[in-house]
Protein backbone atom coordinates (compact mmCIF):
# COMPACT_ATOMS: atom_id res chain seq x y z
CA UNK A 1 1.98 21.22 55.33
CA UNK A 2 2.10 24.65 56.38
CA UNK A 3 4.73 26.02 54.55
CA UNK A 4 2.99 24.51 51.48
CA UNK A 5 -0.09 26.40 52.66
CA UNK A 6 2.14 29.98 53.27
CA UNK A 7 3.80 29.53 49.58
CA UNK A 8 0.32 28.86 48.50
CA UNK A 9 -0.89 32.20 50.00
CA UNK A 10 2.72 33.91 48.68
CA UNK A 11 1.63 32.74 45.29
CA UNK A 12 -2.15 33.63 45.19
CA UNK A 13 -0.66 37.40 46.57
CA UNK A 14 2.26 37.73 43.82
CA UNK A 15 0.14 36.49 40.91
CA UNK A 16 -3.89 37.85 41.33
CA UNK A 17 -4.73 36.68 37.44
CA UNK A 18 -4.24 33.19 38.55
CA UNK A 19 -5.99 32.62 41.28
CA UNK A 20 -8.98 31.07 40.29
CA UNK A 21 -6.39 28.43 38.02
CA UNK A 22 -4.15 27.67 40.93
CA UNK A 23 -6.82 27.92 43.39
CA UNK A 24 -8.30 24.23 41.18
CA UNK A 25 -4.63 23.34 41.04
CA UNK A 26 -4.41 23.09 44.63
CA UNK A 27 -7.52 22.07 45.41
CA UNK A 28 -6.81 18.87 43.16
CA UNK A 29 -3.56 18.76 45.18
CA UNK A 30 -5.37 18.33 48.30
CA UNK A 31 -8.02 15.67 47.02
CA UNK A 32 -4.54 13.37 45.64
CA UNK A 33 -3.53 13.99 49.10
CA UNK A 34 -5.95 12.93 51.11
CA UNK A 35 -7.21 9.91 48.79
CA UNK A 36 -3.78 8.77 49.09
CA UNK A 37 -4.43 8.95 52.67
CA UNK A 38 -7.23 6.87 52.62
CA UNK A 39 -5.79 4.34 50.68
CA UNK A 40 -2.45 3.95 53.02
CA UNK A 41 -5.01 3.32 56.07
């Protein structure tokens, strides 16, 4: 999880015109993640 966040942060710093785009990509990442989550328990 927090190498995922670091690559993230690697990503948003190497490519600035796509932050706002990956910024929703990983946000939607994170809400598959934790509604997963729920579902398992």
């Amino acid at each position: 999880m927090f190498s995922l966040i670091t690559l993230f942060v690697a990503i948003l710093i190497f490519t600035p015109l796509d932050t706002i785009f990956l910024f929703i990509c990983f946000y939607f990442l994170t809400l598959i993640m934790f509604s997963s989550i729920n579902i398992i328990l």
